[in-house]
C-alpha atoms as a PDB file:
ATOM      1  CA  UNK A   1     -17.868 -10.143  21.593  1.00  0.00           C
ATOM      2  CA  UNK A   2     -17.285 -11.112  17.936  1.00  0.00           C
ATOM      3  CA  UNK A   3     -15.321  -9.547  15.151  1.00  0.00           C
ATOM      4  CA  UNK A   4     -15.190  -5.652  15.140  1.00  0.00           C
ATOM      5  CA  UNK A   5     -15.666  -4.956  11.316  1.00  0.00           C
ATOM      6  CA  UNK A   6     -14.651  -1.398  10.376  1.00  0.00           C
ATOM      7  CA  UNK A   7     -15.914   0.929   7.572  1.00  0.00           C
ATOM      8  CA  UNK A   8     -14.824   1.711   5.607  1.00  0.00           C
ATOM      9  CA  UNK A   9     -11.786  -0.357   5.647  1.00  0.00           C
ATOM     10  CA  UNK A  10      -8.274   0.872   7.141  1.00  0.00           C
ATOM     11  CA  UNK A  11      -7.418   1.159   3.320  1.00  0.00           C
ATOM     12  CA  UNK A  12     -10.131   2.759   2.379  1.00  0.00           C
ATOM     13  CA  UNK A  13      -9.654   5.456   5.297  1.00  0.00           C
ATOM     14  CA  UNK A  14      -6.042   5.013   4.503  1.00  0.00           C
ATOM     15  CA  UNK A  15      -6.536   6.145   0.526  1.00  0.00           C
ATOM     16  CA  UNK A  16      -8.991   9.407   1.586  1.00  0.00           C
ATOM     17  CA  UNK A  17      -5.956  10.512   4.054  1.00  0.00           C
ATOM     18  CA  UNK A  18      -3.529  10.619   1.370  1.00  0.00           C
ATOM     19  CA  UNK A  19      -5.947  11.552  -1.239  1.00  0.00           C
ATOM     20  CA  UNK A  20      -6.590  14.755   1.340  1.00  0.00           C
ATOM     21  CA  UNK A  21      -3.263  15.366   2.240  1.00  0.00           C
ATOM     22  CA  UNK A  22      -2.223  15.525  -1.551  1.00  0.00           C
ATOM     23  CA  UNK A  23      -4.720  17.878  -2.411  1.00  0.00           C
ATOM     24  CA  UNK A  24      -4.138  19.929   0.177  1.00  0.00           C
ATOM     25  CA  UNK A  25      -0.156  19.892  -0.174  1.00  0.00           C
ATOM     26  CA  UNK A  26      -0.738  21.078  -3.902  1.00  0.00           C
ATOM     27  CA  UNK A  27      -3.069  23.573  -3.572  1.00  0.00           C
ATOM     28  CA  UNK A  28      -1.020  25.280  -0.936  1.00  0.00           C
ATOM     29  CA  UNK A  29       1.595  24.822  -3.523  1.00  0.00           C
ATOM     30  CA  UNK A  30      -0.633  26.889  -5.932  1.00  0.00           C
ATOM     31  CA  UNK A  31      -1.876  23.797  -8.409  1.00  0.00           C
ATOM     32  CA  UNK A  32      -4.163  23.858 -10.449  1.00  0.00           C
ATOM     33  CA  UNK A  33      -7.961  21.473 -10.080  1.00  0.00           C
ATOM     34  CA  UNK A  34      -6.650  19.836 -13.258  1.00  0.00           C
ATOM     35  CA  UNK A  35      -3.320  18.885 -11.850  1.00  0.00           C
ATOM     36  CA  UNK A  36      -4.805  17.800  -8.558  1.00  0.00           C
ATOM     37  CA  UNK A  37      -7.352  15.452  -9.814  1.00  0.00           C
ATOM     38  CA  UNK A  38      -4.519  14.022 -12.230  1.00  0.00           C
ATOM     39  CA  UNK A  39      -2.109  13.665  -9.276  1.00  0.00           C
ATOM     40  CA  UNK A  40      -5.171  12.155  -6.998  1.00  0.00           C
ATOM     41  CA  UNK A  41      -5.923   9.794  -9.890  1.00  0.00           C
ATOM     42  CA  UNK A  42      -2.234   8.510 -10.462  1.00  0.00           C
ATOM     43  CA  UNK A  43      -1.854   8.241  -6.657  1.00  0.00           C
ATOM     44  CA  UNK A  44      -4.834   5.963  -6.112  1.00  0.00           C
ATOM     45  CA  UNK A  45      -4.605   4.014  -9.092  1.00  0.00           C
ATOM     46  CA  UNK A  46      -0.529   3.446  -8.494  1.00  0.00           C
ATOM     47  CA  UNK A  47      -1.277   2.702  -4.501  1.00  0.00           C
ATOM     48  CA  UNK A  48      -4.337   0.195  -5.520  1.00  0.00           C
ATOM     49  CA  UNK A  49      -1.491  -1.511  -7.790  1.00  0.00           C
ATOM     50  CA  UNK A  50       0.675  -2.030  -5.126  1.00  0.00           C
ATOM     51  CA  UNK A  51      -2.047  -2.922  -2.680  1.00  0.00           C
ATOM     52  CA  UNK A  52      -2.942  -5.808  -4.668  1.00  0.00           C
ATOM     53  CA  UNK A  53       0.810  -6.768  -5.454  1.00  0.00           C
ATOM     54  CA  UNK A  54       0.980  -7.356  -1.333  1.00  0.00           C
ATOM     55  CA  UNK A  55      -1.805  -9.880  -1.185  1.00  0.00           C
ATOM     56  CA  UNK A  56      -0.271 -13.243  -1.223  1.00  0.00           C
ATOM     57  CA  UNK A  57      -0.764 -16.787   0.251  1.00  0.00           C
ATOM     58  CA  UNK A  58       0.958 -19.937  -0.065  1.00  0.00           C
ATOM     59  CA  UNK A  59       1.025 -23.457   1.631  1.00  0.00           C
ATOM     60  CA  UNK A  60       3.231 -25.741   3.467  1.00  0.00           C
ATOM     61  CA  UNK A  61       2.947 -29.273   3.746  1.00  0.00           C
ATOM     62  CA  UNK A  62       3.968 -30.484   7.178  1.00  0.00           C
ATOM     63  CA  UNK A  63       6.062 -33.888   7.443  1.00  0.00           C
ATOM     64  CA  UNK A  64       3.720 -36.188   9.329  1.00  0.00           C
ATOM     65  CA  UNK A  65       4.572 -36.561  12.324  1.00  0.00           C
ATOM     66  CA  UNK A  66       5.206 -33.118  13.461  1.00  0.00           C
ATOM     67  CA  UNK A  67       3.851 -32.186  17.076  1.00  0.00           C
ATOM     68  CA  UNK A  68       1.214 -29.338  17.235  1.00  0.00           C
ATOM     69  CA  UNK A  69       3.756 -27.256  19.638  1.00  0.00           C
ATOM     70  CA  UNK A  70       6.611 -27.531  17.023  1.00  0.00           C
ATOM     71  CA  UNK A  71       3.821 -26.630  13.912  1.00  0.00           C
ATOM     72  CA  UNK A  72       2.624 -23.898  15.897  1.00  0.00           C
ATOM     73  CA  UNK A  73       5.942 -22.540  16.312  1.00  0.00           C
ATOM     74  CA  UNK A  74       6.922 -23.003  12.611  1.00  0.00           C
ATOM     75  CA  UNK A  75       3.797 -21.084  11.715  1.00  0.00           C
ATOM     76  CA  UNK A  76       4.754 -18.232  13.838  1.00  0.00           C
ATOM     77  CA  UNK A  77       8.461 -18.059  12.618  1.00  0.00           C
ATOM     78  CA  UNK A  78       7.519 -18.007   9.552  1.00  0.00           C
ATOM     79  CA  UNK A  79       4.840 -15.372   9.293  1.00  0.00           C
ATOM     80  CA  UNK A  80       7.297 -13.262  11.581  1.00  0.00           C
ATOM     81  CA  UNK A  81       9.540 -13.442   9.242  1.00  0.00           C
ATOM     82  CA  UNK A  82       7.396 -13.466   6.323  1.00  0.00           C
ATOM     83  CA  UNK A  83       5.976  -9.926   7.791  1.00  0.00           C
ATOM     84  CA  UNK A  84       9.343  -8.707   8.258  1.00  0.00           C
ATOM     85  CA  UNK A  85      10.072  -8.939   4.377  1.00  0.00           C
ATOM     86  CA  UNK A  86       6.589  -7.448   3.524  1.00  0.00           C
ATOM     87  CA  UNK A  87       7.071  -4.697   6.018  1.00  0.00           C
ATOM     88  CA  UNK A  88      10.659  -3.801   3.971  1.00  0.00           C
ATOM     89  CA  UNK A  89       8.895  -4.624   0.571  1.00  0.00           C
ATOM     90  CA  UNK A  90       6.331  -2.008   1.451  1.00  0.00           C
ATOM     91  CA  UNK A  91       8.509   0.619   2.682  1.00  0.00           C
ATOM     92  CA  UNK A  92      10.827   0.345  -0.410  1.00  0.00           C
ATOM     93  CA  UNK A  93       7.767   0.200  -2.450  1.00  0.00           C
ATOM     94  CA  UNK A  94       5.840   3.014  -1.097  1.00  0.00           C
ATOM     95  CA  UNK A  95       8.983   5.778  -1.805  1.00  0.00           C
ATOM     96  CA  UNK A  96       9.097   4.290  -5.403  1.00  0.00           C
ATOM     97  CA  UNK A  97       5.362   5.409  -5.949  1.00  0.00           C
ATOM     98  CA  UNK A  98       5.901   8.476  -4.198  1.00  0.00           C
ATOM     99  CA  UNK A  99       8.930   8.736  -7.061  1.00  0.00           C
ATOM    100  CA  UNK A 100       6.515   7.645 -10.185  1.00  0.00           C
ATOM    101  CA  UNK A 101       3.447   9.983  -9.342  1.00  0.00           C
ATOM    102  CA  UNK A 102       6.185  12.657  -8.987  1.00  0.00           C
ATOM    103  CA  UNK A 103       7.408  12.077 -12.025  1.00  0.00           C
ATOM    104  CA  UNK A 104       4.562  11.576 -13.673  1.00  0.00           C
ATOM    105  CA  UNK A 105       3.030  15.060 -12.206  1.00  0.00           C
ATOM    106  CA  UNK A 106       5.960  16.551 -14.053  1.00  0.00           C
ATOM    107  CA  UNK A 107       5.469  14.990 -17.047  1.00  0.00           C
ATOM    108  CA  UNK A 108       1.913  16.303 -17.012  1.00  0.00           C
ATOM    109  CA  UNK A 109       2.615  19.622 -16.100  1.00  0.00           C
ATOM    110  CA  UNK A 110       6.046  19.605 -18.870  1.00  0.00           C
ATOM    111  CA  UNK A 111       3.068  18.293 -21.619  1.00  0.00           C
ATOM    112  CA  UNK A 112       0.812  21.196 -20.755  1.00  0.00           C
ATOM    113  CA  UNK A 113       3.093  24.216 -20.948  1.00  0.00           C
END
């Protein structure tokens, strides 16, 4: 069997389950529409943002010379490690959007009143 493509994507379905959740966390806070939709918007927009910031490639050039086995194993070290640093990155990253839309919620709400 080939590929399995999925749709939408795991972001996609990973954006409406936090989109969801977040509505439903502030309405059963009491928000307002207008404060929902803001908080939705700031959420997807800041998540997208760091999304893209994630995507990254780069090269190494091989001495000549090196043995498939040892290449192979270079290329796994290094995207073990690499995906050990993105997995941190992500984590750190993903509590400092939770902070900004937070903050920017009460902003919008302080600007209202």
């Amino acid at each position: 069997m080939g590929k399995v493509l999925e749709f939408p994507s795991q972001q996609a379905q990973g954006m409406a389950y936090l989109d969801t959740q977040l509505r439903n966390l502030l309405a059963s806070k009491g928000a307002d529409q207008k404060l929902i939709d803001f908080a939705a918007k700031v959420l997807t927009q800041t998540y997208a943002e760091l999304s893209q910031s994630e995507q990254y490639s780069f090269s190494i050039a091989l001495p000549a010379g090196i043995s498939e086995k040892d290449s192979a194993e270079l290329n796994r070290q290094i995207n073990t490690g690499l995906e050990g640093i993105r997995a941190e990155s992500h984590a750190l990253m993903v509590r400092l959007v939770a902070q900004l839309v937070l903050t920017k919620l009460q902003l919008f709400q302080h600007e209202r009143d």
